[in-house]
C-alpha atoms as a PDB file:
ATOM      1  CA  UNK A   1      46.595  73.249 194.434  1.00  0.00           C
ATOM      2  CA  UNK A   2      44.920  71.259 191.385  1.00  0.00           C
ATOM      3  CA  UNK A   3      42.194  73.453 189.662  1.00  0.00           C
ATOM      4  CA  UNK A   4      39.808  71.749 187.290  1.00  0.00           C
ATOM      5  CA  UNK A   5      37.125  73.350 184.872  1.00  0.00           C
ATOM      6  CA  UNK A   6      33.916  72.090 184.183  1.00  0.00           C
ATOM      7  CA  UNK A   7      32.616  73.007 180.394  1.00  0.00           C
ATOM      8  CA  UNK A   8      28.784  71.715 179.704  1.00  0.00           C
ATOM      9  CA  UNK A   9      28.993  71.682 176.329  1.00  0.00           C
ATOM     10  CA  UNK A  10      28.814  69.241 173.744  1.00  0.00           C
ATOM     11  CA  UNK A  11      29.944  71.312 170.351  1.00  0.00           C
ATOM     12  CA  UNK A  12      33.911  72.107 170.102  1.00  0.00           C
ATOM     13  CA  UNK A  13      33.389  75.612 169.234  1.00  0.00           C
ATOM     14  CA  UNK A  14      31.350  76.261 172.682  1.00  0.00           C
ATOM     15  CA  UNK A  15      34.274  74.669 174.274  1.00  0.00           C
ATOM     16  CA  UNK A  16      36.973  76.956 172.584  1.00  0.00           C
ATOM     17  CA  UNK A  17      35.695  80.202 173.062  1.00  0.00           C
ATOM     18  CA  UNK A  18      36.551  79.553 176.968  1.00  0.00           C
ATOM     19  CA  UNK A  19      40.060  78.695 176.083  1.00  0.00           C
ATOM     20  CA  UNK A  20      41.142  82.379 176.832  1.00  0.00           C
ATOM     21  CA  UNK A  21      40.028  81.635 180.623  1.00  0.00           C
ATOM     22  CA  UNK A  22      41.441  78.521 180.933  1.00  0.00           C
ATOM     23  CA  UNK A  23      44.926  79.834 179.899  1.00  0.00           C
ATOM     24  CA  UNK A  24      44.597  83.057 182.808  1.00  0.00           C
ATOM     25  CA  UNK A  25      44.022  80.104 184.963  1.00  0.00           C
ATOM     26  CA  UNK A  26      46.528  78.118 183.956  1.00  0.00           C
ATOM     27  CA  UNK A  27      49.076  80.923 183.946  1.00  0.00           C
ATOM     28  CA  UNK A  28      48.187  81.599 187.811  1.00  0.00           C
ATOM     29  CA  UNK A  29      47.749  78.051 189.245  1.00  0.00           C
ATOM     30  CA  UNK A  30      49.236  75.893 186.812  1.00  0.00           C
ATOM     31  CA  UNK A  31      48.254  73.708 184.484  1.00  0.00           C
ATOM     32  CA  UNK A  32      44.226  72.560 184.612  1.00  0.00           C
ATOM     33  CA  UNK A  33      42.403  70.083 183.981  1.00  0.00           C
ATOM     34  CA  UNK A  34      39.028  70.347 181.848  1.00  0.00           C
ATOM     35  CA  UNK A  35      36.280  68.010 182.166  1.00  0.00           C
ATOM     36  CA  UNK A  36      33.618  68.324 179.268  1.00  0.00           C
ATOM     37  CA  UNK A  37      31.057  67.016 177.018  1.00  0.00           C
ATOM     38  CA  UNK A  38      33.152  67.118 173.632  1.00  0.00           C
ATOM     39  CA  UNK A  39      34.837  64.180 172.193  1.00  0.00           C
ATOM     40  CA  UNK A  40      37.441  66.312 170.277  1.00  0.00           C
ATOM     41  CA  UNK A  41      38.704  68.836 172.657  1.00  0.00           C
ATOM     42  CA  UNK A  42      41.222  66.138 173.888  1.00  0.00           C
ATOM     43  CA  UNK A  43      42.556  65.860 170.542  1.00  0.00           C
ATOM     44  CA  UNK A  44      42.168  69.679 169.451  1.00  0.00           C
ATOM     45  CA  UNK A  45      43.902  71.042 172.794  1.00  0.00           C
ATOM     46  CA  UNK A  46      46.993  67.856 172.255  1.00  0.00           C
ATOM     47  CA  UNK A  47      49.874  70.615 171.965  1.00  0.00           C
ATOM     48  CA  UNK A  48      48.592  72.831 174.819  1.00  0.00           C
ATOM     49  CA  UNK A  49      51.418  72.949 177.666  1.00  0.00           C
ATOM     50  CA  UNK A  50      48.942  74.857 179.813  1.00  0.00           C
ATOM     51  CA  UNK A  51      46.065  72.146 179.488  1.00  0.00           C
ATOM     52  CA  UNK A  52      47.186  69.256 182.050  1.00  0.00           C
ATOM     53  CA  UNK A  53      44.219  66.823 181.017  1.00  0.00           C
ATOM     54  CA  UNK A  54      41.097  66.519 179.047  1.00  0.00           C
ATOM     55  CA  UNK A  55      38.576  64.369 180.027  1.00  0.00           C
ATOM     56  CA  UNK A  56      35.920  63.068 177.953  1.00  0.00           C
ATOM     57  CA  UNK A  57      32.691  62.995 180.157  1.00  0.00           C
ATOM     58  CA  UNK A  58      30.594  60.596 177.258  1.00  0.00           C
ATOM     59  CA  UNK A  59      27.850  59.881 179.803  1.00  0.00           C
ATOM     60  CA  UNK A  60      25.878  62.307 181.685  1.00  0.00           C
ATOM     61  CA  UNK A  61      22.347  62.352 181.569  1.00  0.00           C
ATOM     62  CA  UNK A  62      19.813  64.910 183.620  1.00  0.00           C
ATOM     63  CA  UNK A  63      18.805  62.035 186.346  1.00  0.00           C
ATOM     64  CA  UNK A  64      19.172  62.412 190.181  1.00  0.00           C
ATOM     65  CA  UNK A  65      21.134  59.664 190.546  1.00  0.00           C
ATOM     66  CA  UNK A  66      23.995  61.040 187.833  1.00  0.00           C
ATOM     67  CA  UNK A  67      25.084  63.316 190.365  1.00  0.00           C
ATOM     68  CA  UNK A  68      26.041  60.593 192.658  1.00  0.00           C
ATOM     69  CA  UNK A  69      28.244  58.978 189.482  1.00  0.00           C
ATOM     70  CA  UNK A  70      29.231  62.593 188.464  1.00  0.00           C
ATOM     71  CA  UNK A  71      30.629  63.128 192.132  1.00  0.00           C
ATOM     72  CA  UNK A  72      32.645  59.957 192.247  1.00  0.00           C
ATOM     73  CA  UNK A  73      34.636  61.224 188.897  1.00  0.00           C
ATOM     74  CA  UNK A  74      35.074  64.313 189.981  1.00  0.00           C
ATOM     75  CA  UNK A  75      36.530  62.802 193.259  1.00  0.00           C
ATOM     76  CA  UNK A  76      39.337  60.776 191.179  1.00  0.00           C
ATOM     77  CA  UNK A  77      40.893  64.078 190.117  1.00  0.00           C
ATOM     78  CA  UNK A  78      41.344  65.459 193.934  1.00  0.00           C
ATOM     79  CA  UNK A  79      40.337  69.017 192.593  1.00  0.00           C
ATOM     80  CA  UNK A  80      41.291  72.326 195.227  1.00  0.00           C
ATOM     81  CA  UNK A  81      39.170  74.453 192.897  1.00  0.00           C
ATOM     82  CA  UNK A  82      36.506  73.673 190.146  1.00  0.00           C
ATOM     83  CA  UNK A  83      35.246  76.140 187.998  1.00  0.00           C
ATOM     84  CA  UNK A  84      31.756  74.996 186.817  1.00  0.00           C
ATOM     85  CA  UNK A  85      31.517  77.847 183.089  1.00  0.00           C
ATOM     86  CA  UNK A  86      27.590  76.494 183.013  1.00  0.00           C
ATOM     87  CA  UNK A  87      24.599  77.581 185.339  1.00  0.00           C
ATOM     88  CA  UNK A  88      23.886  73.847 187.239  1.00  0.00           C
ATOM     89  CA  UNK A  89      22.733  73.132 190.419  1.00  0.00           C
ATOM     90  CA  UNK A  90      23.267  69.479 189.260  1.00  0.00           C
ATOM     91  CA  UNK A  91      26.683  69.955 188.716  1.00  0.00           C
ATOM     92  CA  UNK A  92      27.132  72.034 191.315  1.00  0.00           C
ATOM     93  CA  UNK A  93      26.050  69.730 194.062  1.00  0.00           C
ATOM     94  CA  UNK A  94      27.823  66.514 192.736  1.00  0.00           C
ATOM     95  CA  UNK A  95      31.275  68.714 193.248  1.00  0.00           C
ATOM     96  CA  UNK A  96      29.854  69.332 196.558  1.00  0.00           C
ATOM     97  CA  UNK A  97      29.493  65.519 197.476  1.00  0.00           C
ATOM     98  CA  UNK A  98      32.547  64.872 196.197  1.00  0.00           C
ATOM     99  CA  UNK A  99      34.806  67.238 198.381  1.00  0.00           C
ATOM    100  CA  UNK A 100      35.769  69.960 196.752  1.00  0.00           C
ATOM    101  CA  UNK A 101      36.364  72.947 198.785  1.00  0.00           C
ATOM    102  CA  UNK A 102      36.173  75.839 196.228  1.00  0.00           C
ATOM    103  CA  UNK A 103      33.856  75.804 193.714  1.00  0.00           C
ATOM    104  CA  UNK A 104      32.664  78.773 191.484  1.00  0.00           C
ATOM    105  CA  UNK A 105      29.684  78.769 189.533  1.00  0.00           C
ATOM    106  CA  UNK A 106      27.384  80.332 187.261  1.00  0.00           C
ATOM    107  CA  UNK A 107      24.044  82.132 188.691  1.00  0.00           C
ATOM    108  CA  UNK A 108      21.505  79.117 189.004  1.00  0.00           C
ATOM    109  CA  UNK A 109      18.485  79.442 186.685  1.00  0.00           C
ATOM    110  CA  UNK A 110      20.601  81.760 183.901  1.00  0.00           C
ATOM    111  CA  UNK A 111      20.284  79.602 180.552  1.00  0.00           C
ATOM    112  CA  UNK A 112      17.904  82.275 179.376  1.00  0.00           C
ATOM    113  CA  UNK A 113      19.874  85.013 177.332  1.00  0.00           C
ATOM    114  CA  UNK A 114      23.118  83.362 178.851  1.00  0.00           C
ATOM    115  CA  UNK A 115      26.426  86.132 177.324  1.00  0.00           C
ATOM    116  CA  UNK A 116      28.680  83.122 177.532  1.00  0.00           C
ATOM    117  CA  UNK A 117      31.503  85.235 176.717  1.00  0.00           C
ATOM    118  CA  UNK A 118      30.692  87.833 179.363  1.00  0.00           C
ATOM    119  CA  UNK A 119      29.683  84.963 182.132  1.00  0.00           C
ATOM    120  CA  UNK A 120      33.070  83.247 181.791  1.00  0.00           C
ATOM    121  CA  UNK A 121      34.816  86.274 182.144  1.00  0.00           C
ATOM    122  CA  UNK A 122      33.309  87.573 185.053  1.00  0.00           C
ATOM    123  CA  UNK A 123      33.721  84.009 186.747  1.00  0.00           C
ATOM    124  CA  UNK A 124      37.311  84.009 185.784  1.00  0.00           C
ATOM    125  CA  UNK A 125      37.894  87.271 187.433  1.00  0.00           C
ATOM    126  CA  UNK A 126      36.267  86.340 190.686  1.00  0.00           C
ATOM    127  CA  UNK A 127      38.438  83.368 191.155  1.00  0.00           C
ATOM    128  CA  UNK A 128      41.446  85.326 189.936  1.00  0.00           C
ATOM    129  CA  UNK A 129      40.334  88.422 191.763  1.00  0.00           C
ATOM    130  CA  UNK A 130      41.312  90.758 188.578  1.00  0.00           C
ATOM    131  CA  UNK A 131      39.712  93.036 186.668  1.00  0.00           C
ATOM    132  CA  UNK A 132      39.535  93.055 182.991  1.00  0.00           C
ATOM    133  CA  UNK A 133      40.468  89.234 182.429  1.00  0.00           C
ATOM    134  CA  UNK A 134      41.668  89.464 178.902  1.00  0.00           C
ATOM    135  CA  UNK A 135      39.230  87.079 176.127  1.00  0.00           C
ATOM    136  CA  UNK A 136      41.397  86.612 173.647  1.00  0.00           C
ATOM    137  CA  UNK A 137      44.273  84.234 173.393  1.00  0.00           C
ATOM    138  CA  UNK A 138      46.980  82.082 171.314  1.00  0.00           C
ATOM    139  CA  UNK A 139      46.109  78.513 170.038  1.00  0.00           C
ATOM    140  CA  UNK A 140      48.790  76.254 170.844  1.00  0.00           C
ATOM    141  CA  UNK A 141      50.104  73.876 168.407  1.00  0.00           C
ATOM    142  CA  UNK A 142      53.563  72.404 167.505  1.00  0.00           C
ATOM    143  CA  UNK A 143      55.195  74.791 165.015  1.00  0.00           C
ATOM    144  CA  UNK A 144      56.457  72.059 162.236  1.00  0.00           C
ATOM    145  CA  UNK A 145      52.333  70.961 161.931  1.00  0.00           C
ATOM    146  CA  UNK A 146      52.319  74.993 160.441  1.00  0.00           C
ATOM    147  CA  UNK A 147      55.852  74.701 158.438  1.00  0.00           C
ATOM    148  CA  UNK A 148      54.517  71.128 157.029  1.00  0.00           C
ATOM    149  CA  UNK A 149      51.180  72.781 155.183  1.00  0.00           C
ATOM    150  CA  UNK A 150      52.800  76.315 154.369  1.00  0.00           C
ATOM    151  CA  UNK A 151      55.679  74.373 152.752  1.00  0.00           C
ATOM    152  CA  UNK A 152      53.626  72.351 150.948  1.00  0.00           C
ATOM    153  CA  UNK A 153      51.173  75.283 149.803  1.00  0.00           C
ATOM    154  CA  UNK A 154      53.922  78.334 149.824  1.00  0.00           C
ATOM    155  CA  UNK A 155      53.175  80.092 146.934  1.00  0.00           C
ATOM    156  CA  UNK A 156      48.994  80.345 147.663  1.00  0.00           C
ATOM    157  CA  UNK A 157      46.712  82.475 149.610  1.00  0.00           C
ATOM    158  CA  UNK A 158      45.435  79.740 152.503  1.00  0.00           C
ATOM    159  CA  UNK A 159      41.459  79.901 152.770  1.00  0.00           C
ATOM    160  CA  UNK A 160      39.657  78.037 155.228  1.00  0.00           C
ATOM    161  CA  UNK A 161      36.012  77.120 153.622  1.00  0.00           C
ATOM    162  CA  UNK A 162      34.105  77.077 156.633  1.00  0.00           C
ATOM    163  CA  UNK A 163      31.080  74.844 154.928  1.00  0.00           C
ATOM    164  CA  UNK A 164      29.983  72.873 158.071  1.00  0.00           C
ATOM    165  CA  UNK A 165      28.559  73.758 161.121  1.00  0.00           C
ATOM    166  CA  UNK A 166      26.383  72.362 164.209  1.00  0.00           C
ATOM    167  CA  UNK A 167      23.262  72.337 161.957  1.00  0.00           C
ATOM    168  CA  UNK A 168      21.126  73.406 158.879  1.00  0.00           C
ATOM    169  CA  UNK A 169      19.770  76.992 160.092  1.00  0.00           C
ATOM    170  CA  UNK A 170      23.602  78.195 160.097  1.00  0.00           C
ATOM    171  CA  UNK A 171      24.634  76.932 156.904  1.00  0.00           C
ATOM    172  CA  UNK A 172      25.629  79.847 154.085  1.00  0.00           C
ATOM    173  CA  UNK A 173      24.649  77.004 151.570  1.00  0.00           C
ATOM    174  CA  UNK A 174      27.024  74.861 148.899  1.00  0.00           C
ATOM    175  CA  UNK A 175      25.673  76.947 145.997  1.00  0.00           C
ATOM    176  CA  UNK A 176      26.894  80.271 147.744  1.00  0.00           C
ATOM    177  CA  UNK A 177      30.154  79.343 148.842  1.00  0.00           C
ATOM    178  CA  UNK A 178      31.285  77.271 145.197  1.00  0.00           C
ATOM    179  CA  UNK A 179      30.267  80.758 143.729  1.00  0.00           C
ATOM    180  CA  UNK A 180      32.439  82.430 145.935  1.00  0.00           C
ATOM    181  CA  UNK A 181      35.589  80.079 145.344  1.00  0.00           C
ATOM    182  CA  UNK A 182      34.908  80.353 141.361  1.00  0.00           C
ATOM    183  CA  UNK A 183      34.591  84.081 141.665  1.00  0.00           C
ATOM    184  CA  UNK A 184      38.013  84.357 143.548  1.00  0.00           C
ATOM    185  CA  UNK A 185      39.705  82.115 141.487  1.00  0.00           C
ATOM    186  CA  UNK A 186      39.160  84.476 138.574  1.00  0.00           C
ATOM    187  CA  UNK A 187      41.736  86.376 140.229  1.00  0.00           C
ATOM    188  CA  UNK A 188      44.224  85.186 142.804  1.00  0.00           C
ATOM    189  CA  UNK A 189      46.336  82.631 143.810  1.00  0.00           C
ATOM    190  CA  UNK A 190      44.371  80.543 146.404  1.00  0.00           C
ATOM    191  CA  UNK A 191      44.027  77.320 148.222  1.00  0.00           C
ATOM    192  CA  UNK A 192      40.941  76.289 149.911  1.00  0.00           C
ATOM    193  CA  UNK A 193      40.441  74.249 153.079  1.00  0.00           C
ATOM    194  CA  UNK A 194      37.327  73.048 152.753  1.00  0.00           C
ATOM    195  CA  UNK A 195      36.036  72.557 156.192  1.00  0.00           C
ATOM    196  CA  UNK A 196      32.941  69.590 156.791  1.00  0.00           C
ATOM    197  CA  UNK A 197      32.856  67.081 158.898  1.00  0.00           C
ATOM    198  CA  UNK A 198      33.064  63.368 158.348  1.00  0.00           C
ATOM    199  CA  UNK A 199      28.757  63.486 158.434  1.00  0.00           C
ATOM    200  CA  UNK A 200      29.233  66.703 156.007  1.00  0.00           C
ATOM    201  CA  UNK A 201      30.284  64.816 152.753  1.00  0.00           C
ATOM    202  CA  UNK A 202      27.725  65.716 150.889  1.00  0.00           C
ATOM    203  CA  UNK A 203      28.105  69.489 151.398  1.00  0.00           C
ATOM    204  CA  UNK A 204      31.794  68.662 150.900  1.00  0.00           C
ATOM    205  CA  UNK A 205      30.882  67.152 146.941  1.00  0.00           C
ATOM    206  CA  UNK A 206      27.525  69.316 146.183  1.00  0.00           C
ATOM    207  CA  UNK A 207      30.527  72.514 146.594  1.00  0.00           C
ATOM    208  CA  UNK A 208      33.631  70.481 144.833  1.00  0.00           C
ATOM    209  CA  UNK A 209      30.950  69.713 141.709  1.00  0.00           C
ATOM    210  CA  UNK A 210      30.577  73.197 141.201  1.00  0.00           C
ATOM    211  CA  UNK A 211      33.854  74.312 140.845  1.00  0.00           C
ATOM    212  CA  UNK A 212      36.180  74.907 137.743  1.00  0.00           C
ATOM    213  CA  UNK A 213      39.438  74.541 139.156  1.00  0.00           C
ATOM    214  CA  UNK A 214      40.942  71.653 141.673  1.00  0.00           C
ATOM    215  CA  UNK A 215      42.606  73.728 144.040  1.00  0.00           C
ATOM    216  CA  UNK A 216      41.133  72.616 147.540  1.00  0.00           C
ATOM    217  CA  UNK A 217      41.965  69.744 150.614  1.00  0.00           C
ATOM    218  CA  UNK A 218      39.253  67.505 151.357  1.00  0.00           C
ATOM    219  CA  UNK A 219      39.168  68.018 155.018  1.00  0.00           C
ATOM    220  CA  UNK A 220      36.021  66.074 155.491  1.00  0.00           C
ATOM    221  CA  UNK A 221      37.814  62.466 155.579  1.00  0.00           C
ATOM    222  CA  UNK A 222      40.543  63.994 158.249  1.00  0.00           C
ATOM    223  CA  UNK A 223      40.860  63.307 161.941  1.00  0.00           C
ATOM    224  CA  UNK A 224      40.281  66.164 164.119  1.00  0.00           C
ATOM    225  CA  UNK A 225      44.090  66.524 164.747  1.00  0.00           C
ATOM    226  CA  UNK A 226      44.655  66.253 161.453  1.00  0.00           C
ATOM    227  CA  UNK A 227      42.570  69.067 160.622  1.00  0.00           C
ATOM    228  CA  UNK A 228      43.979  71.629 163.273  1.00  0.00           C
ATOM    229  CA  UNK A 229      46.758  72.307 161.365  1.00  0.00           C
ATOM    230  CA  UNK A 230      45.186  73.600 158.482  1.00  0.00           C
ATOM    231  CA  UNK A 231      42.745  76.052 160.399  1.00  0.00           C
ATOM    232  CA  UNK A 232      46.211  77.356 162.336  1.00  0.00           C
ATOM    233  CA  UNK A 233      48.145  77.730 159.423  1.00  0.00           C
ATOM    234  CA  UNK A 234      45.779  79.605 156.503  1.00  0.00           C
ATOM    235  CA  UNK A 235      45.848  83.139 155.806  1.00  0.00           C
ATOM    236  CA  UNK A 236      41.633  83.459 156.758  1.00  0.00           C
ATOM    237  CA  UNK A 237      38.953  81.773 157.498  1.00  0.00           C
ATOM    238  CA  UNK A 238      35.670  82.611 155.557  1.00  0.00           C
ATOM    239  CA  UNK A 239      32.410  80.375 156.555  1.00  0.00           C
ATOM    240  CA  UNK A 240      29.924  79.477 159.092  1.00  0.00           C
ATOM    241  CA  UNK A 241      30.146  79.708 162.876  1.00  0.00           C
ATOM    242  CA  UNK A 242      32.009  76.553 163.809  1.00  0.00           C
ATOM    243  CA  UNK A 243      34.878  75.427 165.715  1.00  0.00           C
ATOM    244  CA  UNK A 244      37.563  76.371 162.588  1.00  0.00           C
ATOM    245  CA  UNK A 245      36.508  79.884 163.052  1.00  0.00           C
ATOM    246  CA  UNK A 246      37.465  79.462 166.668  1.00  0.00           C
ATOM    247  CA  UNK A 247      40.758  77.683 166.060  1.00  0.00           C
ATOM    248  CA  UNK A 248      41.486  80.564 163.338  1.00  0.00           C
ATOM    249  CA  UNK A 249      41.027  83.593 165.038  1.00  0.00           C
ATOM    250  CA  UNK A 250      42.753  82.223 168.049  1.00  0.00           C
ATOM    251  CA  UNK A 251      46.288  81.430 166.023  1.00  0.00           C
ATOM    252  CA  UNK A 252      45.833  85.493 164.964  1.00  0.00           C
ATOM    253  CA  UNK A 253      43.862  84.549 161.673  1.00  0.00           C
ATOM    254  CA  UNK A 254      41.248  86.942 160.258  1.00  0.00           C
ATOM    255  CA  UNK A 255      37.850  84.711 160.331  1.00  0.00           C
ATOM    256  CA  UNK A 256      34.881  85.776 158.310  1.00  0.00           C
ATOM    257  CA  UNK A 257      31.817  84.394 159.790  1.00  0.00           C
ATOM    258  CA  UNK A 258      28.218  84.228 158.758  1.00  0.00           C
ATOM    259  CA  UNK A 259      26.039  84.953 161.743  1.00  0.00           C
ATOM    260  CA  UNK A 260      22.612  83.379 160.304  1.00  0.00           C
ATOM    261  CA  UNK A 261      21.392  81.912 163.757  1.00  0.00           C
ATOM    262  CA  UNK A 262      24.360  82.304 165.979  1.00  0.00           C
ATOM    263  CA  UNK A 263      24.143  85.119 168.694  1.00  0.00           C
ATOM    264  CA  UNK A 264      26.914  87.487 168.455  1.00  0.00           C
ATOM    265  CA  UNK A 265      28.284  86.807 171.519  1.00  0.00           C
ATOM    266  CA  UNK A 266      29.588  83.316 170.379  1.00  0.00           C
ATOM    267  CA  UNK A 267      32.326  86.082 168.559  1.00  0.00           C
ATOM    268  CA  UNK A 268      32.744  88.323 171.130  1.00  0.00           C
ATOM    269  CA  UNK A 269      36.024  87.770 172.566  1.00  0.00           C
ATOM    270  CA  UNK A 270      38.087  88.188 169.417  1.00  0.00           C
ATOM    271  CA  UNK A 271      39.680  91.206 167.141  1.00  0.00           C
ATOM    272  CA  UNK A 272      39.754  88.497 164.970  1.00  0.00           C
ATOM    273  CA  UNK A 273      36.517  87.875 163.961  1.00  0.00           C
ATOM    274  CA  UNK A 274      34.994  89.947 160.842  1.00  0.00           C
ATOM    275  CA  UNK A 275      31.093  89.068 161.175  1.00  0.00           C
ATOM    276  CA  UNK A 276      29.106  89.024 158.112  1.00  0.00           C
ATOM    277  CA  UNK A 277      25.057  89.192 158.714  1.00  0.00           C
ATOM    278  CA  UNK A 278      21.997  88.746 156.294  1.00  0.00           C
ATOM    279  CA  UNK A 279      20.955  92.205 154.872  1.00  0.00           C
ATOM    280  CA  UNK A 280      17.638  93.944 156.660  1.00  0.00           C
ATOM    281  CA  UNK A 281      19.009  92.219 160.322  1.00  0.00           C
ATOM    282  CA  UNK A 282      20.185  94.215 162.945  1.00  0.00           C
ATOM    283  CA  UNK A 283      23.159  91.974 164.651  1.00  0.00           C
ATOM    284  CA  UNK A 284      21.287  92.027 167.670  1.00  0.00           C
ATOM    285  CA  UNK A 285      18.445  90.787 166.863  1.00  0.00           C
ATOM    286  CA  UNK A 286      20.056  87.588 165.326  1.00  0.00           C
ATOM    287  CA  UNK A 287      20.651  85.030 167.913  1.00  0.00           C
ATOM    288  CA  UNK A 288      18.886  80.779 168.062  1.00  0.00           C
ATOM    289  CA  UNK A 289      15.842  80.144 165.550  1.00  0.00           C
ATOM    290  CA  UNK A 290      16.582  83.671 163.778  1.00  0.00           C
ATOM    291  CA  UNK A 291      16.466  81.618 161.126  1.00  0.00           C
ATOM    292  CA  UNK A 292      17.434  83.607 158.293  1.00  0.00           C
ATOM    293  CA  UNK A 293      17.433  82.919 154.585  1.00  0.00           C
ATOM    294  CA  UNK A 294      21.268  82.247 153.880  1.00  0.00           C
ATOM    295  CA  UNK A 295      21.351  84.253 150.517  1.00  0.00           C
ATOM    296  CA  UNK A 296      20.909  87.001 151.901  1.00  0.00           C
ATOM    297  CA  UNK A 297      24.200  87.258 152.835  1.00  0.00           C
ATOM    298  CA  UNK A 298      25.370  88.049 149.103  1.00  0.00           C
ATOM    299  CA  UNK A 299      28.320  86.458 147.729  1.00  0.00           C
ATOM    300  CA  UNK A 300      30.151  90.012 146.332  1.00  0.00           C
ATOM    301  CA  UNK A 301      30.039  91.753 149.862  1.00  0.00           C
ATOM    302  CA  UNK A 302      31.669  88.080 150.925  1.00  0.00           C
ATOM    303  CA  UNK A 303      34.081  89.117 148.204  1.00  0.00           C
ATOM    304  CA  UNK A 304      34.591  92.766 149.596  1.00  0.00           C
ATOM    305  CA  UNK A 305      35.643  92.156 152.580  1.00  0.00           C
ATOM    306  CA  UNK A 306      37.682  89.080 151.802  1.00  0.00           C
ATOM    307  CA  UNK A 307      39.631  91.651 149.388  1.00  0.00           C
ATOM    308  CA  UNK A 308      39.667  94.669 152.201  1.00  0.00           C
ATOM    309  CA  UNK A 309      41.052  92.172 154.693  1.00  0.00           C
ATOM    310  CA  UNK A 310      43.608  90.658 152.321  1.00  0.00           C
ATOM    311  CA  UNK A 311      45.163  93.912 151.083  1.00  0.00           C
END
């Protein structure tokens, strides 16, 4: 029995927060392989025993004849069971064409208000036939990645600097999170990971300008499974919604993140996560084009619950 999964998405952090079902899948039926629209996944999942194969789907556009080419990959891998974690008919019918005998799927026509958290879950637990399919599980990387960094950084408190993410409307800001490094520096031990990515170098300098002391990594200028170690082997994570938060919380990290235009249920699935919102919002009400100003999420409560967590 070969079981494949199907993620439709192209950002890594959308990919990771279904890790927890592809490991209760794995566990059951062996090792799977996932098909998806992320470059880095392959690289980010390299240590994971219960991930047979990543593949890199780079093109897949909307057109009726893509479901013809779709069904010819999907035939190469000689599938048993595909789980499709996206609502697609297109999708749904090239696994048809190409033979598979069990496929599970989304509801058709769900996008809208789609609890991606909730949907996976309940998918996972019709396959499995459980109930209560746990959501949160361990990151898998090789231990002497971990020793390598906390050798190297021993006597600090590890910080993550989440300062990336997948756009502009969920950014905290540069100006809000050098304040918050020169503020804890005034007291404490630290070492910051500051997390951008290689199209993020500016954030990465307008934050480094700012601050009075030099003790941070450039992760900007890293390959992706270069930077996996650091997010597994800090103390917390404190930034944006993004993949590191992901990473983070799943090695048993506490992650701090900002929810300026991120639904909550993108943080869901962890006791991990520690979720920060602008002040006046209800978290419920925040989900895409919220929109909300960034500074009003005020550096000192940052600071408060960094120290609450910490102690």
């Amino acid at each position: 029995m070969k079981t494949g999964i199907y993620l439709s998405y192209v950002g890594l952090g959308a990919n990771l927060l279904h890790l927890s079902y592809c490991h209760q899948i794995a566990k059951k039926h062996g090792p799977v392989t996932i098909i998806t629209l992320c470059k880095n996944l392959e690289e980010t999942l390299i240590d994971d025993p219960l991930i047979e194969k990543v593949y890199y789907l780079e093109k897949y556009s909307k057109k009726f004849i893509d479901i013809f080419k779709l069904s010819k990959i999907l035939k190469e891998f000689n599938f048993t069971n595909l789980l499709i974690f996206y609502p697609s008919i297109r999708i749904f019918l090239a696994a048809k064409i190409s033979g598979i005998k069990k496929i599970y799927t989304y509801k058709f026509f769900k996008k809208k208000n789609l609890h991606l958290v909730n949907e996976a879950k309940l998918l996972t637990e019709k396959f499995l036939d459980i109930n209560n399919c746990q959501t949160e599980t361990n990151f898998s990387i090789n231990i002497k990645k971990i020793e390598k960094i906390n050798n190297e950084f021993k006597n600090n408190f590890k910080i993550v600097i989440g300062a990336g993410s997948s756009g502009p409307t969920t950014r905290w800001g540069s100006d809000n999170f050098a304040k918050l490094i020169n503020k804890l520096n005034e007291n404490g031990d630290y070492i910051f990971f500051i997390l951008c990515g290689p199209n993020e170098k500016k954030i990465e300098d307008e934050i480094i300008n700012k601050l009075n002391k030099k003790n941070y990594v450039r992760l900007s200028d890293k390959k992706i499974i270069e930077v996996v170690p650091y997010l597994c082997a800090c103390n917390m994570y404190v930034g944006n919604d993004s993949f590191g938060s992901h990473i983070s919380a799943q090695s048993g990290k506490k992650s701090i993140v900002f929810l300026l235009d991120s639904p909550k249920a993108y943080t869901d699935y962890s006791k991990n996560f520690f979720r920060l919102i602008p002040e006046g919002f209800n978290i419920e009400d925040i989900t895409h084009n919220t929109k909300a100003d960034p500074n009003l999420i005020l550096v000192d409560n940052v600071i408060k619950k960094i120290q609450s967590l910490k102690n």
